[in-house]
C-alpha atoms as a PDB file:
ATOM      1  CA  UNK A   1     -13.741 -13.872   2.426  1.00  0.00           C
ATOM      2  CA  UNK A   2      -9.850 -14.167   1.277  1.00  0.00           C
ATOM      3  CA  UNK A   3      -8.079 -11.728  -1.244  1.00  0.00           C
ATOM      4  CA  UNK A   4      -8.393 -15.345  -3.562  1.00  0.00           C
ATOM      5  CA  UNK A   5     -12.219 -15.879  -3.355  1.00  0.00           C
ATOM      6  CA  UNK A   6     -13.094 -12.756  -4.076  1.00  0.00           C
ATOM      7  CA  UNK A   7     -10.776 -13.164  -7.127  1.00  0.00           C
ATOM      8  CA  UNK A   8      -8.490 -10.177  -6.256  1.00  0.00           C
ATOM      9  CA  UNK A   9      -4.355 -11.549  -6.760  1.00  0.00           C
ATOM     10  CA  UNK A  10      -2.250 -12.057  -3.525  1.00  0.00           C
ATOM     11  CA  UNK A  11       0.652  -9.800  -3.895  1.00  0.00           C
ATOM     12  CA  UNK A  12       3.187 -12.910  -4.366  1.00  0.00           C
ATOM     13  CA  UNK A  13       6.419 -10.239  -4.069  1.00  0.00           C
ATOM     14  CA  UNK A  14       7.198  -6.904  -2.117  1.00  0.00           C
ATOM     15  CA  UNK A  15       7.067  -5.847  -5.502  1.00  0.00           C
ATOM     16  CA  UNK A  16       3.457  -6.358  -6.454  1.00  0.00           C
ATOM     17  CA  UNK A  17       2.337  -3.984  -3.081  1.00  0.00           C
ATOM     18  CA  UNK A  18       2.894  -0.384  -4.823  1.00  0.00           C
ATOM     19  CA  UNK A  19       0.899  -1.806  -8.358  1.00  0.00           C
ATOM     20  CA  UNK A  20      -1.853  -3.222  -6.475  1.00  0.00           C
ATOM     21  CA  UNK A  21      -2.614  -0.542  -4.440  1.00  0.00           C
ATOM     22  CA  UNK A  22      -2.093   2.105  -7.030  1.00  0.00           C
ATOM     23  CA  UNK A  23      -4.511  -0.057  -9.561  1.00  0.00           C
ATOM     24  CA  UNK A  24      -7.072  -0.576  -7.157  1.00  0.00           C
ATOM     25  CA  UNK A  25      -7.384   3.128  -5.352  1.00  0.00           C
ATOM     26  CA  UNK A  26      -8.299   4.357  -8.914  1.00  0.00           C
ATOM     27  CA  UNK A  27     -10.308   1.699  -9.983  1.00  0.00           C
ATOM     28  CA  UNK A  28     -12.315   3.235  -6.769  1.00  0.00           C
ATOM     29  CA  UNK A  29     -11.952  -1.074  -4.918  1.00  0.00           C
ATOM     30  CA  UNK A  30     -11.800   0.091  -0.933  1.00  0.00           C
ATOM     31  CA  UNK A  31     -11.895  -3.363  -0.364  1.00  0.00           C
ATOM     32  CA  UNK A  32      -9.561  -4.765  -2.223  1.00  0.00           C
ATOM     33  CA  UNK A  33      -7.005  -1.724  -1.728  1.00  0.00           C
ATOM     34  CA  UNK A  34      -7.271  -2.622   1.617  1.00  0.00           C
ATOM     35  CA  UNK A  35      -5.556  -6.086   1.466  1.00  0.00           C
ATOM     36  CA  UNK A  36      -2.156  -5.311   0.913  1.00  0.00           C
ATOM     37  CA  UNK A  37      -2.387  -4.091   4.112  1.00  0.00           C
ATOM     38  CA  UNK A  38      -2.215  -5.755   7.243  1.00  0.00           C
ATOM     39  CA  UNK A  39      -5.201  -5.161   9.601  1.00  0.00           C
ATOM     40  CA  UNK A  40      -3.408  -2.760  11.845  1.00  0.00           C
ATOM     41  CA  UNK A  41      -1.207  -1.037   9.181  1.00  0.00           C
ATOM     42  CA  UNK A  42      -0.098   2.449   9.832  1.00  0.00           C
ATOM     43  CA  UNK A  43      -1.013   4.684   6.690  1.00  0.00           C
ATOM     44  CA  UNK A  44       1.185   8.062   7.164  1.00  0.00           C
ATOM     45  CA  UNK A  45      -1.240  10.868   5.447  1.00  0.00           C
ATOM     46  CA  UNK A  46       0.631  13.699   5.407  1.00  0.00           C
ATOM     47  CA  UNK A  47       1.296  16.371   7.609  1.00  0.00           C
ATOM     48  CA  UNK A  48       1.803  14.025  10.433  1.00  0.00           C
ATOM     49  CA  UNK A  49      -1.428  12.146  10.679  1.00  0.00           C
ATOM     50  CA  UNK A  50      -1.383   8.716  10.612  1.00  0.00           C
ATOM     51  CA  UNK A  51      -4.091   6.117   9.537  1.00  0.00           C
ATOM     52  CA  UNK A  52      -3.931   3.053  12.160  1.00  0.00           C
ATOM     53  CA  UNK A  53      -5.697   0.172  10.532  1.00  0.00           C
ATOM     54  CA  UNK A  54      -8.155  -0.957   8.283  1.00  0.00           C
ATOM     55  CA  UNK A  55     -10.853   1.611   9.342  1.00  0.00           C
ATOM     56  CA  UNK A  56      -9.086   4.404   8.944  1.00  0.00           C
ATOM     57  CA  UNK A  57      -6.857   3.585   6.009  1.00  0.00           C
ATOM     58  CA  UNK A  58     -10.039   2.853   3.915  1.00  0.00           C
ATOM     59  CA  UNK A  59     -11.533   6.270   5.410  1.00  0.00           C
ATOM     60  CA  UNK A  60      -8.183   7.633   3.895  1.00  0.00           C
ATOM     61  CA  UNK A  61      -8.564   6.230   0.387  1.00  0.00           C
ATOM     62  CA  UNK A  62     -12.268   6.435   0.134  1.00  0.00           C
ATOM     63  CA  UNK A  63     -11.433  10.755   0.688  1.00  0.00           C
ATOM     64  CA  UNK A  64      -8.876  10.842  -1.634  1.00  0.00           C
ATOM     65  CA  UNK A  65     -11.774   8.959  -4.143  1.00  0.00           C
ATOM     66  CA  UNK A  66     -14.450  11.437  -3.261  1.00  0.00           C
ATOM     67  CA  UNK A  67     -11.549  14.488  -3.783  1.00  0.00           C
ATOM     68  CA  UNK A  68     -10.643  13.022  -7.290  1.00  0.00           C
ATOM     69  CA  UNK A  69      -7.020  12.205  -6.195  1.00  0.00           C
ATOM     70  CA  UNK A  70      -5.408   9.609  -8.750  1.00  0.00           C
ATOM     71  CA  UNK A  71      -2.361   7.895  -7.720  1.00  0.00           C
ATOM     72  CA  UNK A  72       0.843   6.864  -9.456  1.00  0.00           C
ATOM     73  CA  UNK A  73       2.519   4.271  -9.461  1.00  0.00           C
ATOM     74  CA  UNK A  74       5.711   6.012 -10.246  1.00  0.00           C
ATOM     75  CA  UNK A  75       9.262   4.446 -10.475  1.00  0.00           C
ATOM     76  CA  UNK A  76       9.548   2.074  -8.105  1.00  0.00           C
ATOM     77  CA  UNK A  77      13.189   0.847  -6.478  1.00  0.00           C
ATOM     78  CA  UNK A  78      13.767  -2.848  -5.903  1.00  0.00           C
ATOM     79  CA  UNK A  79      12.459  -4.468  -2.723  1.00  0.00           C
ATOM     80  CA  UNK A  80      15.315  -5.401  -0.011  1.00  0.00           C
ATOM     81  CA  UNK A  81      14.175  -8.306   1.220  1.00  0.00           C
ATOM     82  CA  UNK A  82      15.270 -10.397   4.639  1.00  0.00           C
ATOM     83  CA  UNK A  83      13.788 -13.392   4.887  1.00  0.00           C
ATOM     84  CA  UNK A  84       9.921 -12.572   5.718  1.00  0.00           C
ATOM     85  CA  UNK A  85      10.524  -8.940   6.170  1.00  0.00           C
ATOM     86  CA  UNK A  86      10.732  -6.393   2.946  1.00  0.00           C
ATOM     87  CA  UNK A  87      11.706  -2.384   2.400  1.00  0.00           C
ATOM     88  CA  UNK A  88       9.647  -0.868  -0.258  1.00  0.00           C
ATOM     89  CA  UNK A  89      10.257   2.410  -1.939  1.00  0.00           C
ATOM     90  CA  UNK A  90       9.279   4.302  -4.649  1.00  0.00           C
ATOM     91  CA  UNK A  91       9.990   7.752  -6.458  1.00  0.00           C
ATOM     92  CA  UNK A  92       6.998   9.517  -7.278  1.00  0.00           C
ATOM     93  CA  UNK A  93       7.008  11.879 -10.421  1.00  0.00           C
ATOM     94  CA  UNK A  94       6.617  15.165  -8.078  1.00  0.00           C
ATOM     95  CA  UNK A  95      10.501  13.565  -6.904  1.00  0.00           C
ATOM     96  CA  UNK A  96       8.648  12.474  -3.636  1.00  0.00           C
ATOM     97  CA  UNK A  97      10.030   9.369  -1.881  1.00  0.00           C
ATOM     98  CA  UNK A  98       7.786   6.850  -0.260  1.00  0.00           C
ATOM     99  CA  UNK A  99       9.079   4.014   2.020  1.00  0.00           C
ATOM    100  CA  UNK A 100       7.140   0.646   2.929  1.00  0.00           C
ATOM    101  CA  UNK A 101       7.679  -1.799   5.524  1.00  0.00           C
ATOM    102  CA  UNK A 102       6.144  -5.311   4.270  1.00  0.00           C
ATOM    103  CA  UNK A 103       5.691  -8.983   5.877  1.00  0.00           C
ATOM    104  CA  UNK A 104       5.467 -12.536   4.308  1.00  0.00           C
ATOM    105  CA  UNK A 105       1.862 -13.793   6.209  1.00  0.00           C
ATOM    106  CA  UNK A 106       1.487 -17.758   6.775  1.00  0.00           C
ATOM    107  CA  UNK A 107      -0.587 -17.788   3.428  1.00  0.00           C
ATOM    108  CA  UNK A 108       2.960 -16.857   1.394  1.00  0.00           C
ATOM    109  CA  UNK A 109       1.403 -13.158   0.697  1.00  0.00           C
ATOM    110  CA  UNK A 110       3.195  -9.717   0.996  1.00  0.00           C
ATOM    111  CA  UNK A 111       1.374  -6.868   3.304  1.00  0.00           C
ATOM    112  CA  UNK A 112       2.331  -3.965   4.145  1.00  0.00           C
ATOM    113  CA  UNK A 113       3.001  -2.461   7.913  1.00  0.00           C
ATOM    114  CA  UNK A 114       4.096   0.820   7.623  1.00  0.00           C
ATOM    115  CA  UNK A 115       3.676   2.605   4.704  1.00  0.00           C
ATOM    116  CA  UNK A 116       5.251   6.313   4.628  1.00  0.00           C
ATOM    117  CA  UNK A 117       3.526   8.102   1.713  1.00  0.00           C
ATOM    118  CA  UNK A 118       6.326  10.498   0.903  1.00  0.00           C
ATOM    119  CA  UNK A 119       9.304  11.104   3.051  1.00  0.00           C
ATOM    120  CA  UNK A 120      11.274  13.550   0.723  1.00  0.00           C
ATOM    121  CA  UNK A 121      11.049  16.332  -2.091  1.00  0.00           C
END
């Protein structure tokens, strides 16, 4: 069932990635965190583990839940955007750094590829 029929929003813009995940890890929605990520995303985790795919990203989220870890959606930098490719980033309030990779699918919606939690303090 599509993003759409289960009435969850496409994320039209590179922008809408960061929101939607942050909004829907702490409503506790596995499933619907999950599609702003392509199938075989790479989630990095921290301390150089990385979640490959769906499985293990939503293994990764659904710990976090269980752990009582809220996200947030901090202050995030505009989108550089080439064509169907985007770079996401965004500056967490603990002065953390993430970095996103995103891609434009046939169905006109943004998912991420590669998304690097935090890359700097």
């Amino acid at each position: 069932m599509s993003d759409a029929q289960q009435g969850r929003r496409c994320a039209e813009s590179p922008q809408d990635l960061a929101r939607l995940v942050v909004a829907r890890a702490n409503a506790g929605d596995l499933d619907g965190l999950l599609a702003p990520y392509e199938p075989d995303a790479v989630l990095a985790t921290g301390a150089e583990t990385l979640a490959r795919g769906a499985t293990a990203i939503r293994a990764f989220f659904d710990a976090a839940r269980m752990a009582g870890v809220r996200f947030d959606a901090g202050d995030q930098r505009p989108a550089i955007v080439s064509d169907d490719l985007a770079r996401t980033s965004t500056r967490l309030p603990d002065g953390s750094i993430t970095a996103e990779v995103a891609r434009r699918g046939a169905d006109g919606g943004w998912r991420w590829v590669i998304n690097q939690s935090a890359i700097a303090k």
